[in-house]
C-alpha atoms as a PDB file:
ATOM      1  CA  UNK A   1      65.267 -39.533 -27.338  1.00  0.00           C
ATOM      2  CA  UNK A   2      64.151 -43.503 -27.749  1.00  0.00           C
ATOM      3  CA  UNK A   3      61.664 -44.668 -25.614  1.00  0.00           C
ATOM      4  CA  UNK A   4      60.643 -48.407 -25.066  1.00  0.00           C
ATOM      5  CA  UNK A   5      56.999 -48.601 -23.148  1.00  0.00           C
ATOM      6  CA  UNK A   6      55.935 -52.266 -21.836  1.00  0.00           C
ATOM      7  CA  UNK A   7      52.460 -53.174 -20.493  1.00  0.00           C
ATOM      8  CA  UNK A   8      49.375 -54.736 -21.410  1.00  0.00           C
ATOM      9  CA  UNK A   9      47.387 -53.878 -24.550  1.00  0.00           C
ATOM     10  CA  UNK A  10      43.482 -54.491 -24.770  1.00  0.00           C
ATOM     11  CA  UNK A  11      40.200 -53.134 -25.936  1.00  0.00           C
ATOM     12  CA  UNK A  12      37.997 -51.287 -23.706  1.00  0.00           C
ATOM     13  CA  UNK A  13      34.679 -51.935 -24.520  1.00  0.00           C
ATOM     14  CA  UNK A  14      32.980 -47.994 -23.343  1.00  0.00           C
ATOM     15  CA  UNK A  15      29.496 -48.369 -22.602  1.00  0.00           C
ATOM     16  CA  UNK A  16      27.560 -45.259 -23.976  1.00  0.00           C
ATOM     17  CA  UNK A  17      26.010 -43.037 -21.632  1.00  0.00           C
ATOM     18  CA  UNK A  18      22.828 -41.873 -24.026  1.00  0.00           C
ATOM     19  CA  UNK A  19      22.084 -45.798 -25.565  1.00  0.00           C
ATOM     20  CA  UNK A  20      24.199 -48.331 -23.213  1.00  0.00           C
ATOM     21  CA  UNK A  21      25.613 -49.636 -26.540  1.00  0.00           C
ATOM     22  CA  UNK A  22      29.581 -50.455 -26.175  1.00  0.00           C
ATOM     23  CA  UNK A  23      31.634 -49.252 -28.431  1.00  0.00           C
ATOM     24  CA  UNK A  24      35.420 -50.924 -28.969  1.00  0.00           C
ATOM     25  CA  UNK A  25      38.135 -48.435 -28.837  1.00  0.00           C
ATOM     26  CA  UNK A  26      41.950 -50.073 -28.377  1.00  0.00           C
ATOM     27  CA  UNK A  27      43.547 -48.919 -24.786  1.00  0.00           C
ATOM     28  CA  UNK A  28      45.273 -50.869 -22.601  1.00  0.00           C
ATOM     29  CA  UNK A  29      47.554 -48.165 -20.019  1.00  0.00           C
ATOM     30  CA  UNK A  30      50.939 -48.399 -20.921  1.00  0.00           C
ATOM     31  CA  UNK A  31      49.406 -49.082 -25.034  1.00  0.00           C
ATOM     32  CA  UNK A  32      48.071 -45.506 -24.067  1.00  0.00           C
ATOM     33  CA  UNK A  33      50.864 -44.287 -23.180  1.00  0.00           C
ATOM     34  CA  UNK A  34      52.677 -45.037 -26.605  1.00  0.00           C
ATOM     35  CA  UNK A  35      50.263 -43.825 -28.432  1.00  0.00           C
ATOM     36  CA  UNK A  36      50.383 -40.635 -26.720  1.00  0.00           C
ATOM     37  CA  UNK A  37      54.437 -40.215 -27.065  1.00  0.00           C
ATOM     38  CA  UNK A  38      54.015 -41.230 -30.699  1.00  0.00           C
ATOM     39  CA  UNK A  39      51.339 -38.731 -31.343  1.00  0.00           C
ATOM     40  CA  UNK A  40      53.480 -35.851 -29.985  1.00  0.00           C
ATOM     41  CA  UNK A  41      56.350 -37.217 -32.127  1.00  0.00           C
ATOM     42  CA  UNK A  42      58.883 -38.833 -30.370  1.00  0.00           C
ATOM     43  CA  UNK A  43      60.327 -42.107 -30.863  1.00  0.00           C
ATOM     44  CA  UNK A  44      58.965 -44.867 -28.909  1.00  0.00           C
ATOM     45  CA  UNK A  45      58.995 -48.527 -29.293  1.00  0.00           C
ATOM     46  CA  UNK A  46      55.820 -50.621 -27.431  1.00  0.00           C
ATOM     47  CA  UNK A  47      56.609 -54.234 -26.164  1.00  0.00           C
ATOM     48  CA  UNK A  48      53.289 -55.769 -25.570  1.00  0.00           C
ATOM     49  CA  UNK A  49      51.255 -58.272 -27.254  1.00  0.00           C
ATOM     50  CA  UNK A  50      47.569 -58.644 -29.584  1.00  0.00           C
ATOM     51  CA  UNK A  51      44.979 -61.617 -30.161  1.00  0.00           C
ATOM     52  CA  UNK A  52      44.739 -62.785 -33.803  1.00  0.00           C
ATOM     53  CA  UNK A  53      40.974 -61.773 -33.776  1.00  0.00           C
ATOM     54  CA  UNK A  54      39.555 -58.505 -35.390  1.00  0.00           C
ATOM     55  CA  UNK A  55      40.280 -56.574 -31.556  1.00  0.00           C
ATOM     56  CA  UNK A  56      43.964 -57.629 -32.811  1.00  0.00           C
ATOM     57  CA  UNK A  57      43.447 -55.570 -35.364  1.00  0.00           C
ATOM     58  CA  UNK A  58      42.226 -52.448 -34.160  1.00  0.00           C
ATOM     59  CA  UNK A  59      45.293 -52.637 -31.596  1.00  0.00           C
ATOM     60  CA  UNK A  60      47.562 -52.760 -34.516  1.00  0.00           C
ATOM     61  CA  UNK A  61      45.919 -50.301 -36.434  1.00  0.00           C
ATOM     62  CA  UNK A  62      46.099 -47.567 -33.538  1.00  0.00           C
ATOM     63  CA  UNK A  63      49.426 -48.571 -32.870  1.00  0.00           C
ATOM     64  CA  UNK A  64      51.143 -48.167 -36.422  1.00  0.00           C
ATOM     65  CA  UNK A  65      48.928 -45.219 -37.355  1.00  0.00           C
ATOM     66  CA  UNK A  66      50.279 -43.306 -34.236  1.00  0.00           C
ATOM     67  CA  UNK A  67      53.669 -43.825 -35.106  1.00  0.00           C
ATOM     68  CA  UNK A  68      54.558 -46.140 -32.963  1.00  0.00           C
ATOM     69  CA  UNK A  69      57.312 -48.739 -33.569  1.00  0.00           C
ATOM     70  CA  UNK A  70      56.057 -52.185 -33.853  1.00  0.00           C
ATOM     71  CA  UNK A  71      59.897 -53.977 -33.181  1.00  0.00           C
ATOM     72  CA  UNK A  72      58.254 -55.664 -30.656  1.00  0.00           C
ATOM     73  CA  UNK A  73      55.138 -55.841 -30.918  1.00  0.00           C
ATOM     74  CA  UNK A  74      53.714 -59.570 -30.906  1.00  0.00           C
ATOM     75  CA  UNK A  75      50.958 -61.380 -32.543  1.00  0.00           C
ATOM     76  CA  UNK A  76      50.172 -64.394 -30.410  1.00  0.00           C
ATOM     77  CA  UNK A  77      47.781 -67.272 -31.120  1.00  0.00           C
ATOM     78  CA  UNK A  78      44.929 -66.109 -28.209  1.00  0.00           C
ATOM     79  CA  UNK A  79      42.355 -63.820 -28.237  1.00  0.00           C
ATOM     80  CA  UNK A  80      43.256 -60.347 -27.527  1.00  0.00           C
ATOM     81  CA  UNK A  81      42.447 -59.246 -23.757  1.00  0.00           C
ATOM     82  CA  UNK A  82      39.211 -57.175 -22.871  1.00  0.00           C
ATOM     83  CA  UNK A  83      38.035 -54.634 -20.917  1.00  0.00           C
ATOM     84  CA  UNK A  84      34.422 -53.346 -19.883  1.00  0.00           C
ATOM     85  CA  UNK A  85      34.009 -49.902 -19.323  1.00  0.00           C
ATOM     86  CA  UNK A  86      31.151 -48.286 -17.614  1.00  0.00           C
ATOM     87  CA  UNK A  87      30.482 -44.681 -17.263  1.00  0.00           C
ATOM     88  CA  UNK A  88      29.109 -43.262 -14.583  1.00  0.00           C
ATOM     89  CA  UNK A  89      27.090 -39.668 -15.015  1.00  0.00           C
ATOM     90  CA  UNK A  90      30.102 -37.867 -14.781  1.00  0.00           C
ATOM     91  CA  UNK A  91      31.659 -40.340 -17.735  1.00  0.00           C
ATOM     92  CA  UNK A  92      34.084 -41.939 -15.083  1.00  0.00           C
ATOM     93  CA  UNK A  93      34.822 -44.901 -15.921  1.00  0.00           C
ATOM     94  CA  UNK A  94      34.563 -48.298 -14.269  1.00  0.00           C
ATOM     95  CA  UNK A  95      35.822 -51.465 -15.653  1.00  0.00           C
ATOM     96  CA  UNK A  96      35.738 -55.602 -15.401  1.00  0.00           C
ATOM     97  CA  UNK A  97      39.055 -56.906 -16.989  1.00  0.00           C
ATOM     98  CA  UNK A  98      39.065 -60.173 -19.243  1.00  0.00           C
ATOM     99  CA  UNK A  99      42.552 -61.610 -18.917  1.00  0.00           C
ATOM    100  CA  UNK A 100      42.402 -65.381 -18.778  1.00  0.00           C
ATOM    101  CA  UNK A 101      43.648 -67.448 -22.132  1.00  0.00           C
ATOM    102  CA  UNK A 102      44.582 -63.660 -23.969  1.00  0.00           C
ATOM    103  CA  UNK A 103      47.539 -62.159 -25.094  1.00  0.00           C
ATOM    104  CA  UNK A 104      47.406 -59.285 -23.309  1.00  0.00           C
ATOM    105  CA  UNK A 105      49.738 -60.433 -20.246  1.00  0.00           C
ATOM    106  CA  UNK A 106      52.203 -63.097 -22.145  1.00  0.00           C
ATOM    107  CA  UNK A 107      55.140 -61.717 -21.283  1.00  0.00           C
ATOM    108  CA  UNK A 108      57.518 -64.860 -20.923  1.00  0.00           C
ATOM    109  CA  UNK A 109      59.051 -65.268 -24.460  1.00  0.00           C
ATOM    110  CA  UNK A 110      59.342 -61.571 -25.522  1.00  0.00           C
ATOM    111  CA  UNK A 111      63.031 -61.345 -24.989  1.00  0.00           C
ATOM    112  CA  UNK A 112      65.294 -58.745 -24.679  1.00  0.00           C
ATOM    113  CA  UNK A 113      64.011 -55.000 -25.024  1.00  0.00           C
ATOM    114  CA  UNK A 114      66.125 -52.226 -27.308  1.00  0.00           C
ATOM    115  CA  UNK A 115      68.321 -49.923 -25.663  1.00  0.00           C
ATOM    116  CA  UNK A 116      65.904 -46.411 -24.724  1.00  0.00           C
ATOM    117  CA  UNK A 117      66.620 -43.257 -22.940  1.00  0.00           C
ATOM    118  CA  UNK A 118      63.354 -43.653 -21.031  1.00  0.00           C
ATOM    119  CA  UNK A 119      61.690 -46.870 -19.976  1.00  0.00           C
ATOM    120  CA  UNK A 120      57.768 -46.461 -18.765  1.00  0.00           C
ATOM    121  CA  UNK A 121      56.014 -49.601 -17.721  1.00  0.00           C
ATOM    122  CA  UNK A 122      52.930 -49.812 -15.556  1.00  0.00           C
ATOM    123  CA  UNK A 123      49.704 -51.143 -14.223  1.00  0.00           C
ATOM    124  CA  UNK A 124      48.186 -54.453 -14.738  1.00  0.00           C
ATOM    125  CA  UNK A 125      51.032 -56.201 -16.260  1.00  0.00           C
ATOM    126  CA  UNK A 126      53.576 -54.788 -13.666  1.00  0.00           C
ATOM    127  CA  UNK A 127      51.954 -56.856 -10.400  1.00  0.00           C
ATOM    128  CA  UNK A 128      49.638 -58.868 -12.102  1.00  0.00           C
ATOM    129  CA  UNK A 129      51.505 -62.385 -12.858  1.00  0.00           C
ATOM    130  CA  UNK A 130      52.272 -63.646 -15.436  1.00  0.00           C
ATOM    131  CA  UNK A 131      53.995 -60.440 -16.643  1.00  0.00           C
ATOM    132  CA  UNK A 132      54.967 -58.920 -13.274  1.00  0.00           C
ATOM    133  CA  UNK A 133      58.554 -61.067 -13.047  1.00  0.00           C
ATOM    134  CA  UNK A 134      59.307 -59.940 -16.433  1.00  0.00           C
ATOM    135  CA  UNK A 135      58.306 -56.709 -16.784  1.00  0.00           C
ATOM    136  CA  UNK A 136      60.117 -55.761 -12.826  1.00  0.00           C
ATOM    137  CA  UNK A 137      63.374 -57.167 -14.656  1.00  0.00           C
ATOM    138  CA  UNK A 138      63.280 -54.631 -17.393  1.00  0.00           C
ATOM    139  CA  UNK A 139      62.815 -52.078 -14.757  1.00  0.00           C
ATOM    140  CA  UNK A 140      65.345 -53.094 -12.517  1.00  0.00           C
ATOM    141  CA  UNK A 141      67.518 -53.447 -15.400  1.00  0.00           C
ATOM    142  CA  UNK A 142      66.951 -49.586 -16.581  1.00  0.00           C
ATOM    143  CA  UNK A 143      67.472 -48.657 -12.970  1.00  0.00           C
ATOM    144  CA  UNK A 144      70.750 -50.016 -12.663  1.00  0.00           C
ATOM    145  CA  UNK A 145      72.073 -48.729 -16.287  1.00  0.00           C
ATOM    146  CA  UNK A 146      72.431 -45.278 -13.948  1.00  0.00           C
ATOM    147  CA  UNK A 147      71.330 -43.554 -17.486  1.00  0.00           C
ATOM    148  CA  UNK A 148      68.115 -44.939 -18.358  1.00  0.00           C
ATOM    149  CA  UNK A 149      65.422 -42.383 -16.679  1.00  0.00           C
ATOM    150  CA  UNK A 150      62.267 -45.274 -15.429  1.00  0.00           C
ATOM    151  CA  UNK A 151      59.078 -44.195 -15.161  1.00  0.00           C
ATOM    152  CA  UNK A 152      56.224 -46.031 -13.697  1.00  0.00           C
ATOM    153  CA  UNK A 153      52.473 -46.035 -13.577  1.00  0.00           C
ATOM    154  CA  UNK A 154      50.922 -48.037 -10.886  1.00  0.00           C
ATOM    155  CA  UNK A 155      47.279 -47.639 -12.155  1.00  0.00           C
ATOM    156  CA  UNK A 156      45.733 -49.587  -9.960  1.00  0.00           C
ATOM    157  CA  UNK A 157      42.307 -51.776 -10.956  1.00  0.00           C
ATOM    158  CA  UNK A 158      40.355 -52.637  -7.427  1.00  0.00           C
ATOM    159  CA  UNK A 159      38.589 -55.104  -9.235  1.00  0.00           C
ATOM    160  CA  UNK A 160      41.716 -57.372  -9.715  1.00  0.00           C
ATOM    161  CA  UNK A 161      42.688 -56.671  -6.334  1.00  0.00           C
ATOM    162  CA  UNK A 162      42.567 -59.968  -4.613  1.00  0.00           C
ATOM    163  CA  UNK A 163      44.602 -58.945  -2.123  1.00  0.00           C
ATOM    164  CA  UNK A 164      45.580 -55.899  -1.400  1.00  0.00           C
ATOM    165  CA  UNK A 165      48.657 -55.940   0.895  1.00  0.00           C
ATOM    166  CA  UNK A 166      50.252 -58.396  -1.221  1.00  0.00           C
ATOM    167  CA  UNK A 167      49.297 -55.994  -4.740  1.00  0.00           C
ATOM    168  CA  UNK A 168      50.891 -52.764  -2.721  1.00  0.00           C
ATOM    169  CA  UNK A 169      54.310 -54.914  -1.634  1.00  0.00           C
ATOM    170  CA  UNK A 170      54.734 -55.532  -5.973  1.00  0.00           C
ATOM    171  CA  UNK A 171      53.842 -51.806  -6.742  1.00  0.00           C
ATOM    172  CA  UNK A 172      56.106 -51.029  -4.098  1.00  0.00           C
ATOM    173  CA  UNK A 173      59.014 -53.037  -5.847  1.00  0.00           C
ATOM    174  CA  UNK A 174      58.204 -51.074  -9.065  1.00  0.00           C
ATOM    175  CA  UNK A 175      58.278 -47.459  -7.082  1.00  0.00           C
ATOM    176  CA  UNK A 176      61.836 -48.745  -6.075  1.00  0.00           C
ATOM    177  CA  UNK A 177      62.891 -49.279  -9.262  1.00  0.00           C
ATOM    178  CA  UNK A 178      61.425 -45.968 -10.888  1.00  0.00           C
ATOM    179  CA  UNK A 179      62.789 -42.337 -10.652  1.00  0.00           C
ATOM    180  CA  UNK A 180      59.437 -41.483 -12.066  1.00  0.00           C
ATOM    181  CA  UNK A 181      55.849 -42.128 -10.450  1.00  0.00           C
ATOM    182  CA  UNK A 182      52.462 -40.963 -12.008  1.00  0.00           C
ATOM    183  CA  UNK A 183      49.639 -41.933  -9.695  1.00  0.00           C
ATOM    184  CA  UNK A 184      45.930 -40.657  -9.700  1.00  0.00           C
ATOM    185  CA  UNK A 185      44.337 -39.457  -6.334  1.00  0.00           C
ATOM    186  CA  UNK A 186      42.367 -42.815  -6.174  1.00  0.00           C
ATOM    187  CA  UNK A 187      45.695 -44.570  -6.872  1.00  0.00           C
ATOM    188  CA  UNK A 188      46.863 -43.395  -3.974  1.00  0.00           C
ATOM    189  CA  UNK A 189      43.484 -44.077  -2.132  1.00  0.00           C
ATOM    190  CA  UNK A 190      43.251 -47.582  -2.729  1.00  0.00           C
ATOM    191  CA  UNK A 191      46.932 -48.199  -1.890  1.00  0.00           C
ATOM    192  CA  UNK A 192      47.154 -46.398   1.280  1.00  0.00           C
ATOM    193  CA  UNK A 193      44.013 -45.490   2.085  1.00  0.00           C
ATOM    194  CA  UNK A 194      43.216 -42.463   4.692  1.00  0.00           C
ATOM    195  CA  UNK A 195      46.673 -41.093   4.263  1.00  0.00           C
ATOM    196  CA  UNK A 196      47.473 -37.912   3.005  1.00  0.00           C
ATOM    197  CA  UNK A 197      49.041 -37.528  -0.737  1.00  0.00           C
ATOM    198  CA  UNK A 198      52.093 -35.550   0.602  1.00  0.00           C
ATOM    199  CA  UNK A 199      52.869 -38.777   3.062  1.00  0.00           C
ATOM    200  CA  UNK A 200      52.083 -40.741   0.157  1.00  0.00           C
ATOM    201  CA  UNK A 201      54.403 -39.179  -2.231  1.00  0.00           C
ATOM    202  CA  UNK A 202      57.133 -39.160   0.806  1.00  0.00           C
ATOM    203  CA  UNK A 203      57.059 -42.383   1.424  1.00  0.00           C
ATOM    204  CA  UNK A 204      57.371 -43.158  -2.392  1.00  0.00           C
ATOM    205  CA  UNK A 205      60.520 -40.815  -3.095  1.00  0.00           C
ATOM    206  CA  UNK A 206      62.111 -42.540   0.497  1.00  0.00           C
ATOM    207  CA  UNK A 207      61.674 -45.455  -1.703  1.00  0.00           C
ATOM    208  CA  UNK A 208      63.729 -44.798  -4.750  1.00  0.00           C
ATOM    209  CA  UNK A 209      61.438 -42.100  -6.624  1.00  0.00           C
ATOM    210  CA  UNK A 210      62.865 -38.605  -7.575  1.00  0.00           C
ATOM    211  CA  UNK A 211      59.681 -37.498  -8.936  1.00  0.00           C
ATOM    212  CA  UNK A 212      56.227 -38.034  -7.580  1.00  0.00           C
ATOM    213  CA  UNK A 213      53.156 -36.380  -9.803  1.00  0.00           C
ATOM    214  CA  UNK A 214      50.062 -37.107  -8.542  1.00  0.00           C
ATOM    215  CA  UNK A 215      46.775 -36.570 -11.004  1.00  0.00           C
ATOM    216  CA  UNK A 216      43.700 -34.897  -9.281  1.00  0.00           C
ATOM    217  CA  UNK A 217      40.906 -35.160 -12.020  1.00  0.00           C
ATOM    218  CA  UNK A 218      39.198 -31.836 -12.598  1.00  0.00           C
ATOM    219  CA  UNK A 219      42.050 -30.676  -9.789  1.00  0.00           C
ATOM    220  CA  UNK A 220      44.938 -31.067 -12.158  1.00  0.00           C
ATOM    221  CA  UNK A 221      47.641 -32.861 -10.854  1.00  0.00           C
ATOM    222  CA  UNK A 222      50.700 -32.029  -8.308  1.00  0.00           C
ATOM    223  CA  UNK A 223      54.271 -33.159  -8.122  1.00  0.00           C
ATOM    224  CA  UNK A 224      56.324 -33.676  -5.395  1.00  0.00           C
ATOM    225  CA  UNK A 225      60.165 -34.838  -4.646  1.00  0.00           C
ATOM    226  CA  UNK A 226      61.882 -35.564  -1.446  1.00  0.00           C
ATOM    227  CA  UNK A 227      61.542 -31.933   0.012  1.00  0.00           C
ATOM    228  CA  UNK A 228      57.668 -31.992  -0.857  1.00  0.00           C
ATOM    229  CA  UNK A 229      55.645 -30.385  -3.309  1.00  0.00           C
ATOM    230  CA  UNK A 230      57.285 -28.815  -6.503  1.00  0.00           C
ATOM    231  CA  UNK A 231      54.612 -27.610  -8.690  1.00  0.00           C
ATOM    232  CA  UNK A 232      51.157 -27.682  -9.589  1.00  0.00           C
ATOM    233  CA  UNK A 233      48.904 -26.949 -12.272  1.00  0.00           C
ATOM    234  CA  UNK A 234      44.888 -26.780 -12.180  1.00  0.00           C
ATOM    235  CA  UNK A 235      42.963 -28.212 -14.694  1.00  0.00           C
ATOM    236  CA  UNK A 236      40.402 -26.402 -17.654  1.00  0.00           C
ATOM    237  CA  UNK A 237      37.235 -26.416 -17.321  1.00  0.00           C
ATOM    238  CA  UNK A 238      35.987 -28.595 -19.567  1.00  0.00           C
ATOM    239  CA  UNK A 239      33.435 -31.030 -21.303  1.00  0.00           C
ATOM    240  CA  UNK A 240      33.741 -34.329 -20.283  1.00  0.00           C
ATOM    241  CA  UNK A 241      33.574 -36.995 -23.258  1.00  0.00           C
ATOM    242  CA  UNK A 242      34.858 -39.351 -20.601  1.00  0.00           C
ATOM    243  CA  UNK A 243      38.017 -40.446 -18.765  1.00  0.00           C
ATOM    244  CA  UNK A 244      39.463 -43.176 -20.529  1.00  0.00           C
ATOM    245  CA  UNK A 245      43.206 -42.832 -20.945  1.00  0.00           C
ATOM    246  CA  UNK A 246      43.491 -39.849 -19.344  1.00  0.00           C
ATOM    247  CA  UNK A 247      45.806 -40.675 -16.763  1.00  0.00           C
ATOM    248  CA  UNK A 248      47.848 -42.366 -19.630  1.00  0.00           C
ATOM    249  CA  UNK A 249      47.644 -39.783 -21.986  1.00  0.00           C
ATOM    250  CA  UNK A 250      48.885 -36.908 -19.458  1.00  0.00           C
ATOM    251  CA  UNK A 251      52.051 -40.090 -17.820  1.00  0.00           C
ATOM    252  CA  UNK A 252      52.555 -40.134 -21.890  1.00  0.00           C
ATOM    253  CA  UNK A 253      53.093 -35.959 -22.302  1.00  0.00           C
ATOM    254  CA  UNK A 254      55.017 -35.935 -19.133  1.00  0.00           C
ATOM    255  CA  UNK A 255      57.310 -38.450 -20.135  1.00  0.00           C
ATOM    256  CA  UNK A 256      57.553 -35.956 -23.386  1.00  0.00           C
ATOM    257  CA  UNK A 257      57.571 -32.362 -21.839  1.00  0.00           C
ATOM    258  CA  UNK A 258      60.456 -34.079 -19.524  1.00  0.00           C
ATOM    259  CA  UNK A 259      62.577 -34.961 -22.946  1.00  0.00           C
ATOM    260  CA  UNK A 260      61.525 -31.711 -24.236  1.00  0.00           C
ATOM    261  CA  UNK A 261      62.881 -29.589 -21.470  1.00  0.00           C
ATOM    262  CA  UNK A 262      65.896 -31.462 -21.214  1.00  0.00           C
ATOM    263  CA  UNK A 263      64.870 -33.401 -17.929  1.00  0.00           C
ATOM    264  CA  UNK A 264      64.580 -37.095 -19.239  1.00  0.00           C
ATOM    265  CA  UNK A 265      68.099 -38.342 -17.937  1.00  0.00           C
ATOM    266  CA  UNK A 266      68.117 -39.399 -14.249  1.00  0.00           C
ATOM    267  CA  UNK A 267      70.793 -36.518 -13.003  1.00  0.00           C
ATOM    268  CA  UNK A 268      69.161 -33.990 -15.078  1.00  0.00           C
ATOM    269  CA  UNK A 269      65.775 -34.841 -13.501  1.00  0.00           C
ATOM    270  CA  UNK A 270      67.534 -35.042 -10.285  1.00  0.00           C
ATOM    271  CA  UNK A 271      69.104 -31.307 -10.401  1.00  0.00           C
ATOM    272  CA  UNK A 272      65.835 -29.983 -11.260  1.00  0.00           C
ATOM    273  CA  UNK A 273      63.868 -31.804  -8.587  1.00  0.00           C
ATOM    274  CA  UNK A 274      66.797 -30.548  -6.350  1.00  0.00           C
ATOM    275  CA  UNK A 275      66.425 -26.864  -7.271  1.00  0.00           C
ATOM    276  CA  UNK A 276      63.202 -26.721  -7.751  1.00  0.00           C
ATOM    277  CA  UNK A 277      63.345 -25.985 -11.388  1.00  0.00           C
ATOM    278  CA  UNK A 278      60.732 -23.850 -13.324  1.00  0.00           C
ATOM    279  CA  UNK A 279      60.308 -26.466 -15.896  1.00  0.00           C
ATOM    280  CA  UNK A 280      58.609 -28.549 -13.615  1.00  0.00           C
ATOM    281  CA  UNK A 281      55.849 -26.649 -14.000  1.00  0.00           C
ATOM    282  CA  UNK A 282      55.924 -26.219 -17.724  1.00  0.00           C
ATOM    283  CA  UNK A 283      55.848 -29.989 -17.939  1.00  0.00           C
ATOM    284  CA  UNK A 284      52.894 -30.426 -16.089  1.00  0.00           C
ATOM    285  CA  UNK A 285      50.995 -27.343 -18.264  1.00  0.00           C
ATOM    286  CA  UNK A 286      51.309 -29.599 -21.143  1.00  0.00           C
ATOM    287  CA  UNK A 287      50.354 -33.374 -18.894  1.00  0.00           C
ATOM    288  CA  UNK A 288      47.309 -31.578 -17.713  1.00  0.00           C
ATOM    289  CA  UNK A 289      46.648 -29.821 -21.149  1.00  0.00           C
ATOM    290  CA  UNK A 290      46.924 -33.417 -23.240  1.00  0.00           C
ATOM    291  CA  UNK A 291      44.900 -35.056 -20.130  1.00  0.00           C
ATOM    292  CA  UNK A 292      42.422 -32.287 -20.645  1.00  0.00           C
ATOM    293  CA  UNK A 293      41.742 -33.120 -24.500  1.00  0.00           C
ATOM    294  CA  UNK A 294      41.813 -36.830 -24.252  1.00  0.00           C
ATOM    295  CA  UNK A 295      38.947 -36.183 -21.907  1.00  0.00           C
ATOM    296  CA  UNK A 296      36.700 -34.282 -24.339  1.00  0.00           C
ATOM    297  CA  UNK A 297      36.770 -37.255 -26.749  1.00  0.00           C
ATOM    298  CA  UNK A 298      35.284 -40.722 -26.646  1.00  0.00           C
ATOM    299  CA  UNK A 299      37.953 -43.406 -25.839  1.00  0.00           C
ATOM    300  CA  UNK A 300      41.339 -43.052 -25.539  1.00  0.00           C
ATOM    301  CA  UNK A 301      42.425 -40.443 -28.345  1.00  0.00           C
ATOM    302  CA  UNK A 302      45.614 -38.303 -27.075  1.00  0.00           C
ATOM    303  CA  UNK A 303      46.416 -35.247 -29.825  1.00  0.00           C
ATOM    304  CA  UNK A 304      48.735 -35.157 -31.938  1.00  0.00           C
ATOM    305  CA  UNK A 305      51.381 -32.441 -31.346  1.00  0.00           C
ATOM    306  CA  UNK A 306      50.112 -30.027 -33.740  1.00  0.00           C
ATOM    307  CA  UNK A 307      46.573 -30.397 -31.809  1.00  0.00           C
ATOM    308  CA  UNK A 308      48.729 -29.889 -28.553  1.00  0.00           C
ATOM    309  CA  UNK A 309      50.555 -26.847 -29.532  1.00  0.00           C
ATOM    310  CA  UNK A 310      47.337 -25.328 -31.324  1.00  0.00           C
ATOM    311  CA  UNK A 311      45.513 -26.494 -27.890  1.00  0.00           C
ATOM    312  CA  UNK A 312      48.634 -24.168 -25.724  1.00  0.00           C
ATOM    313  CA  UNK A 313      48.636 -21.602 -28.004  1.00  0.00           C
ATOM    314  CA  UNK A 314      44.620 -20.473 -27.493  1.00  0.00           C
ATOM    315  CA  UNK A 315      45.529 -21.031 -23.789  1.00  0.00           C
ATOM    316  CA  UNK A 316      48.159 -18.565 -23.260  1.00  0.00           C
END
């Protein structure tokens, strides 16, 4: 299956826990999530944009060693965007975003998308201007192919938050547009705070979603459609490197368990949701299981699909 992922690409500079130097390690959420469907070897196309300076490069290089197509990928004539990451003692990290004069959000000349089977955009660049308007109208356009299955991420930054009923009403537009929704607990927290994650997810699938999976950190994650809950799947026990790109990795290996179980077309997905299909759990088995091992490693470093299947394989 082709997939086309659009959204912001940066650097996240990860502050080490044992010497509080920062190390530079390319990332950027919905840059994440290409490399992770490139990694497990399907065909994906980013549409995003780089600096000219030497984090430029190390975007590139991630990006074309992960075998991810570059037809849209854009060199632009700013520095590439930034982001600080902090970790606390449980290597969660927390971030300060560098947007202003970078490439990371210069959406308005990158023209027309290629046709996909799946189209995943998400956080900062979906209600963030200036790449909100633009990347909404690829959405909306996937959404109203009736074939094109649109996923959506709203990974949601509280410090670019400067107002928070007016960020919810363009995440909402994007929820609208999507038949899938990955959100983290604190996603959901921050958007709609005090209310529980099975109103949450309700009011979400009321809004257009068929699919609601909601990531729970070491809880694994649950997903939910317009009945309620579907499926669930804990997560390992594990060593926490820290938690960069998790959330991105496992919205990447969902997107690819769904085109691997043959639930990546909208009335496909729909059926399953419908009957509550057993492959709705397998596909969250592997989101949780590529979550889990981008978690034991520095950065934002999803497996390949050999590393995946080797990964399942001492599991079961």
């Amino acid at each position: 299956m082709r997939f086309t992922v659009i959204g912001e690409a940066l650097v996240d500079l990860v502050q080490s826990r044992e010497d509080a130097r920062f190390a530079a390690h390319p990332g950027g959420s919905a840059f994440n999530v290409a490399i992770t469907l490139g990694r497990l070897g399907d065909r994906v196309v980013f549409a995003g944009q780089r600096g000219t300076d030497g984090f430029g490069e190390l975007l590139s290089a991630k990006l074309l060693g992960s075998g991810v197509r570059p037809d849209h990928w854009r060199t632009l004539a700013l520095p590439s965007s930034l982001a600080v990451a902090a970790l606390d003692h449980g290597g969660q990290a927390h971030y300060s975003f560098y947007f202003d004069g970078t490439a990371g959000l210069a959406f308005d000349a990158l023209g027309p998308l290629p046709a996909a089977d799946v189209v995943h955009a998400g956080s900062i660049a979906s209600w963030l201007p200036p790449a909100a308007g633009f990347v909404q109208g690829v959405l909306r356009s996937a959404r109203a192919s009736g074939t094109t299955l649109v996923s959506y991420d709203p990974n949601v930054r509280p410090a670019l938050l400067a107002d928070r009923a007016a960020t919810t009403a363009e995440i909402e537009r994007c929820i609208a547009l999507a038949h899938v929704v990955k959100a983290s607990d604190e996603d959901l927290a921050t958007l709609h705070p005090g209310e529980p994650v099975d109103a949450v997810a309700a009011r979400w699938c009321a809004l257009g979603a068929t699919l609601v999976v909601v990531t729970r950190g070491a809880d694994g994650a649950v997903a939910f459609g317009p009945g309620g809950e579907l499926a669930r799947r804990p997560a390992p026990r594990i060593t926490v490197a820290d938690t960069v790109g998790a959330g991105d990795s496992f919205a990447g290996a969902l997107l690819s368990a769904l085109a691997e179980t043959g639930l990546a077309a909208p009335a496909d997905l729909a059926r399953a949701v419908e009957t509550r299909d057993g492959r709705l759990e397998q596909v969250l088995r592997v989101a949780v299981a590529v979550s889990a091992i981008t978690c034991q490693r520095p950065g934002a470093d999803p497996p390949t699909r050999a590393e995946l299947d080797a990964y399942l394989s001492r599991r079961d």
